[in-house]
Structure formats: structure tokens, C-alpha cells
C-alpha atoms as a PDB file:
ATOM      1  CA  UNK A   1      42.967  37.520  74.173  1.00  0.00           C
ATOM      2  CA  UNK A   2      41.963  38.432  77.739  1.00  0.00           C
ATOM      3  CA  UNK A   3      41.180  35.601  80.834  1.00  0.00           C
ATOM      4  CA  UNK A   4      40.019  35.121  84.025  1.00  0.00           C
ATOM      5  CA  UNK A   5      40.119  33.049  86.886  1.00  0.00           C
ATOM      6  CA  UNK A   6      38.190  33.202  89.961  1.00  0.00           C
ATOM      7  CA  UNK A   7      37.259  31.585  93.384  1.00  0.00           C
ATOM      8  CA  UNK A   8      34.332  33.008  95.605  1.00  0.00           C
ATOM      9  CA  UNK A   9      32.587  31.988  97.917  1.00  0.00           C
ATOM     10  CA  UNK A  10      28.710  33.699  99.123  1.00  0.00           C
ATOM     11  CA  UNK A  11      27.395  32.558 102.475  1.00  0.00           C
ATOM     12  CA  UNK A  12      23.906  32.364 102.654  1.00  0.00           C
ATOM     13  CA  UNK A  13      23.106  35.226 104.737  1.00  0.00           C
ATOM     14  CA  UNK A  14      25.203  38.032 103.186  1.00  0.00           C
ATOM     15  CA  UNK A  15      24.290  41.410 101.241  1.00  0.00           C
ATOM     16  CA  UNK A  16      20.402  42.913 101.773  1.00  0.00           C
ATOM     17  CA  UNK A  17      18.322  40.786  99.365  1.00  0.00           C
ATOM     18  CA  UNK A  18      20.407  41.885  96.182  1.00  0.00           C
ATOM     19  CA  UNK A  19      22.291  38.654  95.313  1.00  0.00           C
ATOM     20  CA  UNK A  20      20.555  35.962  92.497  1.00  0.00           C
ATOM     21  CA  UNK A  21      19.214  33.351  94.566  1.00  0.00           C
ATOM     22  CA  UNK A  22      21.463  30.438  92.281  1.00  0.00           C
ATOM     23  CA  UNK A  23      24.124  32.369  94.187  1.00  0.00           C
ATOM     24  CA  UNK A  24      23.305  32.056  97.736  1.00  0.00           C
ATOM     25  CA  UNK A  25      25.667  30.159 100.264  1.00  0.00           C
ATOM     26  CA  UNK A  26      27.712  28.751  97.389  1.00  0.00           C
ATOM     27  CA  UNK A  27      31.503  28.441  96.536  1.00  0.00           C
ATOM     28  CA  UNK A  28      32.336  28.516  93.013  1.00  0.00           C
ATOM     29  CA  UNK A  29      35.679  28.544  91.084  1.00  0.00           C
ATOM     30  CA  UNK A  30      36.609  28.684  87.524  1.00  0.00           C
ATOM     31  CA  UNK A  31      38.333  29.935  84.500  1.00  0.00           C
ATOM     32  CA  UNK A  32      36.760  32.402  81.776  1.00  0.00           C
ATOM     33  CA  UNK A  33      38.481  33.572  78.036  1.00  0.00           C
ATOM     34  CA  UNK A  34      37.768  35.247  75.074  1.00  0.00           C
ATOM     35  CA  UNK A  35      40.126  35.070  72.171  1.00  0.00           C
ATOM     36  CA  UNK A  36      39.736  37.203  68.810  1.00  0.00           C
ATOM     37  CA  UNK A  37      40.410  34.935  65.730  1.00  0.00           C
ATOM     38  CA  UNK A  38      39.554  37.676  63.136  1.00  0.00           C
ATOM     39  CA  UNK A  39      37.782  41.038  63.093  1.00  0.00           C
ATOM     40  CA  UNK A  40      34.809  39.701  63.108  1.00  0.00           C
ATOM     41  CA  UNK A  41      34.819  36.281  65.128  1.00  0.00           C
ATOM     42  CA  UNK A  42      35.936  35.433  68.379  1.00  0.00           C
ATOM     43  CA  UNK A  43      36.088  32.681  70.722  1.00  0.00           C
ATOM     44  CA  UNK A  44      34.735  32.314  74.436  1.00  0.00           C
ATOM     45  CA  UNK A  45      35.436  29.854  76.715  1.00  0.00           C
ATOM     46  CA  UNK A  46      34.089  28.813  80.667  1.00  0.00           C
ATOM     47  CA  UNK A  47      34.606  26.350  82.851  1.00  0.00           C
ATOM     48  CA  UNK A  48      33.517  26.512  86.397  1.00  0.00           C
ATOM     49  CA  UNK A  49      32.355  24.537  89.381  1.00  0.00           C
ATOM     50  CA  UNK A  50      29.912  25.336  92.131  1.00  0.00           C
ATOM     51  CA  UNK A  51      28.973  23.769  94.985  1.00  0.00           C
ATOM     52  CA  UNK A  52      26.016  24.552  97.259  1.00  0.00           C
ATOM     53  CA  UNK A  53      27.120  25.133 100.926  1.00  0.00           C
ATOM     54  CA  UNK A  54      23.765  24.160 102.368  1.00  0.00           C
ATOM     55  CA  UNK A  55      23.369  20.903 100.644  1.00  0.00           C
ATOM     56  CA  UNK A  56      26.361  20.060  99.174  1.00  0.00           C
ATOM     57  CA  UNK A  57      25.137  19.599  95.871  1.00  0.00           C
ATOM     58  CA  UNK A  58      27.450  20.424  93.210  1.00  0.00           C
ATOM     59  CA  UNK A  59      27.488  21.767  89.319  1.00  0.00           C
ATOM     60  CA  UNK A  60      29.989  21.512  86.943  1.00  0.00           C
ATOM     61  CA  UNK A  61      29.645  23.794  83.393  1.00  0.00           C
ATOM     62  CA  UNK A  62      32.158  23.378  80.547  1.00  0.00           C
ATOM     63  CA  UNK A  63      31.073  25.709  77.477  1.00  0.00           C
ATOM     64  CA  UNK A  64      33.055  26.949  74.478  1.00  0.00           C
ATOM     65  CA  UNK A  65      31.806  29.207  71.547  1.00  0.00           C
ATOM     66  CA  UNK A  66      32.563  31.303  68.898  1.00  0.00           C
ATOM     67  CA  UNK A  67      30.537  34.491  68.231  1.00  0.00           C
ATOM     68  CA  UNK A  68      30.407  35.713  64.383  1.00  0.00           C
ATOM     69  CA  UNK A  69      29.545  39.512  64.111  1.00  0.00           C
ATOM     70  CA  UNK A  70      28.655  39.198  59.878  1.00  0.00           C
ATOM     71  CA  UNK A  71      28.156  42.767  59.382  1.00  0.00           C
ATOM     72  CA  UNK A  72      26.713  45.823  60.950  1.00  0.00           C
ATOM     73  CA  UNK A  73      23.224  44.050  61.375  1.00  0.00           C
ATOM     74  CA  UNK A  74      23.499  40.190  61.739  1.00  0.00           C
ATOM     75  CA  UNK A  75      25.378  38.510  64.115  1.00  0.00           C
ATOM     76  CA  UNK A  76      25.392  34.608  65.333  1.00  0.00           C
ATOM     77  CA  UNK A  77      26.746  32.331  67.323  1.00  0.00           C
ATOM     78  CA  UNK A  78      27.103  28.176  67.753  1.00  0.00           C
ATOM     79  CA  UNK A  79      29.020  25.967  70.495  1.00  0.00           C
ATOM     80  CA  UNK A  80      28.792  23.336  72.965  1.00  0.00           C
ATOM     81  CA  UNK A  81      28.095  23.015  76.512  1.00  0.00           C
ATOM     82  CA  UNK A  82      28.752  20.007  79.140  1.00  0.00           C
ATOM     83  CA  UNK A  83      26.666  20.697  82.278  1.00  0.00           C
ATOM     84  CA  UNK A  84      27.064  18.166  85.251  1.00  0.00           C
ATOM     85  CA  UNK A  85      24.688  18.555  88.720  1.00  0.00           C
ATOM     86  CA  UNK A  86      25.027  16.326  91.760  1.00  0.00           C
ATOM     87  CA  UNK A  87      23.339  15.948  94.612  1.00  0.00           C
ATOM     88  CA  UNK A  88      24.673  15.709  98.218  1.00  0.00           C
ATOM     89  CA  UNK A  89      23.754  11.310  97.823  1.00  0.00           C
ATOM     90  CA  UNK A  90      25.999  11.190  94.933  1.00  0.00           C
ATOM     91  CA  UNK A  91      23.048  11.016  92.189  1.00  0.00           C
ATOM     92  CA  UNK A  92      24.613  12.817  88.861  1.00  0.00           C
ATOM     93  CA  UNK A  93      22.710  14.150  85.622  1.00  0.00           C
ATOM     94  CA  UNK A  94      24.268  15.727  82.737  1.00  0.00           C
ATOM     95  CA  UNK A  95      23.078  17.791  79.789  1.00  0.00           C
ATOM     96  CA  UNK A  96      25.370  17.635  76.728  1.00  0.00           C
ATOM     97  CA  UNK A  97      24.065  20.793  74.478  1.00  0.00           C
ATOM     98  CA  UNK A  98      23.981  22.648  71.159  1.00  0.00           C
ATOM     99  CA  UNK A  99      24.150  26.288  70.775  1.00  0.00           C
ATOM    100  CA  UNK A 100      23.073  28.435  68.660  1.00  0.00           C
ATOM    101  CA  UNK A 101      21.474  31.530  68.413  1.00  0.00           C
ATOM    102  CA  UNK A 102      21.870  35.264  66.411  1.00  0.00           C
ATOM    103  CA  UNK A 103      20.644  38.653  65.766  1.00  0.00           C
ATOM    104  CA  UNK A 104      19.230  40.788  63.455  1.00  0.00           C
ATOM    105  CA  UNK A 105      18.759  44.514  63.145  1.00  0.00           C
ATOM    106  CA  UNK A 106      16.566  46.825  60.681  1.00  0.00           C
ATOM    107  CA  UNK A 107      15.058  50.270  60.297  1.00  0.00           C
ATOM    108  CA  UNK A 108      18.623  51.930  61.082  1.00  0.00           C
ATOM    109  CA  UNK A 109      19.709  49.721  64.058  1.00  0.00           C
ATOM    110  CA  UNK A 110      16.614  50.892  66.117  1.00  0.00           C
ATOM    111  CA  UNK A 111      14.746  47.201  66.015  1.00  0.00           C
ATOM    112  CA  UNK A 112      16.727  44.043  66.261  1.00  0.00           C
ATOM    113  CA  UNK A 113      15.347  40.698  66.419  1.00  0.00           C
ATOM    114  CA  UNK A 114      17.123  37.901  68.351  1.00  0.00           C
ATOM    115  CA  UNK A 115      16.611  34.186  69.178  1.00  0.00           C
ATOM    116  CA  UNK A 116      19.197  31.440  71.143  1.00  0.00           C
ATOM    117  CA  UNK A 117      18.952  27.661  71.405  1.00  0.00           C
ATOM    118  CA  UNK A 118      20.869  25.063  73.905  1.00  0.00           C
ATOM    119  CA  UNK A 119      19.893  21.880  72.703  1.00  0.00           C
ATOM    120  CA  UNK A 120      20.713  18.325  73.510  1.00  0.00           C
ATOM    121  CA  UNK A 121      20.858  15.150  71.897  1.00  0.00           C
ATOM    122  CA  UNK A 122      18.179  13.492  74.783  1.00  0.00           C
ATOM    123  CA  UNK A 123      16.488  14.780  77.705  1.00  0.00           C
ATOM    124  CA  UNK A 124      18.030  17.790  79.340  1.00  0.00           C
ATOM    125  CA  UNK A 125      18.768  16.215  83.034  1.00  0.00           C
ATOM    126  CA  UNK A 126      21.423  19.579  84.543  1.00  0.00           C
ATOM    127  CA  UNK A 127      18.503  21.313  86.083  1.00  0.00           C
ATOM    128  CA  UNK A 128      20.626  24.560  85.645  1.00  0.00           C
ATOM    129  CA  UNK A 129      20.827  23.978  82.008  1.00  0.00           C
ATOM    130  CA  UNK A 130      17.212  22.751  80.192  1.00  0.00           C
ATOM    131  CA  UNK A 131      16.987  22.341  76.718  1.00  0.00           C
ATOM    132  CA  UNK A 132      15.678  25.997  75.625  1.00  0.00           C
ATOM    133  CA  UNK A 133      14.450  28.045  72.990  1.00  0.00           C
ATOM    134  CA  UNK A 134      14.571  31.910  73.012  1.00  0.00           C
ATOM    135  CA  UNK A 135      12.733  34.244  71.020  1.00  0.00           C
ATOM    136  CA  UNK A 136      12.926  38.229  71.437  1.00  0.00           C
ATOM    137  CA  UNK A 137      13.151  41.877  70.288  1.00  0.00           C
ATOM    138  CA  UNK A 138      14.372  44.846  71.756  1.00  0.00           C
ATOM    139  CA  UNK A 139      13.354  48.406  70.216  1.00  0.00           C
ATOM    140  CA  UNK A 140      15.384  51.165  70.714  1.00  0.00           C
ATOM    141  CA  UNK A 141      13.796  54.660  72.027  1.00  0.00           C
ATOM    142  CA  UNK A 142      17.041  56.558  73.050  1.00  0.00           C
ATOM    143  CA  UNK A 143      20.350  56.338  72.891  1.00  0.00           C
ATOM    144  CA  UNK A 144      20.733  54.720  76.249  1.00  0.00           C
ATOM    145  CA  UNK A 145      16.945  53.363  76.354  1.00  0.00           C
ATOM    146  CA  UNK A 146      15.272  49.842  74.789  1.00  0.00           C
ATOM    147  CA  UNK A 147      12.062  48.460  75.455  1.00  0.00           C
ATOM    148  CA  UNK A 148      12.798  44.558  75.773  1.00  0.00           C
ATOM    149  CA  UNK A 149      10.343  41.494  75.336  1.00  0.00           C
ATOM    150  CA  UNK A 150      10.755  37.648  75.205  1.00  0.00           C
ATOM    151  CA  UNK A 151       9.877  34.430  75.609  1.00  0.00           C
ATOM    152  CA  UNK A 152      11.477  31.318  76.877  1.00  0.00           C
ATOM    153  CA  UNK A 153      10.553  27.792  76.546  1.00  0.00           C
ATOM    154  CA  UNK A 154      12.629  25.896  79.074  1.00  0.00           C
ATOM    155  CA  UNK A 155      12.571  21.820  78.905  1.00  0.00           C
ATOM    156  CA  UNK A 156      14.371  18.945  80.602  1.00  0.00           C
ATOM    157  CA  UNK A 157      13.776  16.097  82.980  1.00  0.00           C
ATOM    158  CA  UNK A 158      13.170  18.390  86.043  1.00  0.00           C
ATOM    159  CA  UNK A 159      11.669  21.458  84.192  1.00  0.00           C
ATOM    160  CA  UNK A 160       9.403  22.630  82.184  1.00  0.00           C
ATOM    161  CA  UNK A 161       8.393  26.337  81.972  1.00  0.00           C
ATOM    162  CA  UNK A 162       7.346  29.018  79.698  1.00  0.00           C
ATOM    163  CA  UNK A 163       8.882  32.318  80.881  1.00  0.00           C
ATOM    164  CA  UNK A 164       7.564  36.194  79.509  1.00  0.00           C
ATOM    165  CA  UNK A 165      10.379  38.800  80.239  1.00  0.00           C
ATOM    166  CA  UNK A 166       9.277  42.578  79.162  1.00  0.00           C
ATOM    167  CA  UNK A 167      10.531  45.879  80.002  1.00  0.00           C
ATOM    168  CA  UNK A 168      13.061  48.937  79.478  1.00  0.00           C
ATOM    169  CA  UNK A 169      16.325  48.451  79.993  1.00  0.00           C
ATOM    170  CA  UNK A 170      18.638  51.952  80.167  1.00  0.00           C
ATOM    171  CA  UNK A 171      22.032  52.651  80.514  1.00  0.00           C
ATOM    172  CA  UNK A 172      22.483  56.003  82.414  1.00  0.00           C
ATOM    173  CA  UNK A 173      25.911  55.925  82.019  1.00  0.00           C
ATOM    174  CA  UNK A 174      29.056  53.109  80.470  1.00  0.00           C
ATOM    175  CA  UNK A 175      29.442  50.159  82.422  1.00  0.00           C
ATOM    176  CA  UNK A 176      25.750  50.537  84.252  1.00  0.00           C
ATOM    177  CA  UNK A 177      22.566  48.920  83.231  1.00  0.00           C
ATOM    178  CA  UNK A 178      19.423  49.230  84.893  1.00  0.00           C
END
């Protein structure tokens, strides 16, 4: 098993551009895990809270899973989530989700097929964490190189948005991805 636990803090003026803007002039604090229960399942774990310096609103993320790694060419995974979000007048909504999603790879692990789903019982309200649906591929050209496309369908009381992602992604060396 291997854990984490963390407390940063970003104000909203630091680095050159580079940080994710969910990041900026926030504090956030948390705990991560990962635990191997066989050789071919494991369980993750994350609990965190982050609060926006600017406006003081706040979110709140509890998620636990368990990714299953079948065989050489199928892989899945299913868990919960509890997202909280409120705002700096005290108004709260909450997402309680389903997830669920796996992978599949053919013609000798160059094309694998993916798709992931956080679902929950009602309306989505966390505005961090809508109801979605994934659906993708990735196609591998070298040995460090993919060619990437999805599509997102993102739905909950304060969203609703279809999002394209395409591209290459390459690794020019471990531990880097560009």
C-alpha cells in the first residue's frame, strides 16, 4: 500500500500562466491511497477539501474505487464518489455518484478502446463533478507516441456541455508526458 497526505496552498497570481485555472488562489488539503488486494485489483482512495481564496467558496470530494486489470487487454473499474460545493453565503449542493468505466485493447495492444461514467441517483448539483459519460480511443504509433480522441457529455444542475478532446500524446522519456 502506498499514501499521501498533502496541504497547499496557490495564490492567485503565482507561476507564468502554467497552473489549471480550478487551481488558482486556492488552499486545498487531503489524503490519497492505493492498496493492492490481489495481482490484479487494487483499491484507491481520496479525500480532499478546497477552498477558493477569492471567494471563499469551498469543495469537499470523498471517492473510493477499486480498479480490476482482467487480463492483458481488458481492464475496469466501479466506485463511489461524494462531492460537496459551497458558496461563500453558505448555499451547499452535493452530487452522490456511480463509477464505472474500463478498457479494451486489440490488434496487439496498438488500439484500445475506453469509456468512464460518474453517475448519480438525481441531478448532479457539485459543479466540479456533473453526471458524465466518456467515450474514447487512443491508437498507438510508437512506442512513446498515441494519437488520442474523445468525447464527453457533461450534465448537472449548473452544466451542460459536450466536450471533443483530440491529439498526440508522447512520452519522451519515464515520468514525462507531453
Amino acid at each position: 500500500w502506498d499514501a499521501k497526505a498533502y496541504l497547499r496552498e496557490q495564490a492567485g497570481a503565482f507561476g507564468m500562466g502554467q497552473q489549471a485555472a480550478s487551481e488558482i488562489a486556492t488552499r486545498k488539503f487531503g489524503v490519497d491511497g492505493r492498496f493492492k488486494l490481489s495481482g490484479t485489483a487494487q483499491l484507491q482512495a481520496q479525500a480532499y477539501q478546497q477552498q477558493n481564496l477569492t471567494n471563499s467558496t469551498q469543495n469537499s470530494v470523498t471517492e473510493g474505487r477499486v480498479d480490476n486489470h482482467i487480463n492483458d487487454v481488458l481492464s475496469a473499474y466501479y466506485g463511489a464518489r461524494m462531492a460537496q460545493d459551497q458558496t461563500a453565503a453558505g448555499a451547499t449542493t452535493q452530487s452522490n455518484q456511480l463509477l464505472g468505466g474500463g478498457a479494451y485493447s486489440m490488434r496487439d495492444k496498438r488500439l484500445t478502446l475506453h469509456t468512464a461514467a460518474e453517475i448519480s441517483g438525481g441531478t448532479a448539483g457539485s459543479s466540479i463533478m456533473p453526471n458524465r459519460l466518456i467515450l474514447g480511443g487512443d491508437y498507438k504509433v510508437t512506442e512513446q507516441s498515441k494519437l488520442f480522441a474523445e468525447q464527453e457529455f457533461a450534465r448537472g444542475e449548473l452544466i451542460s456541455a459536450n466536450t471533443t478532446r483530440a491529439g498526440i500524446r508522447t512520452q519522451p522519456w519515464i515520468g514525462n508526458e507531453m
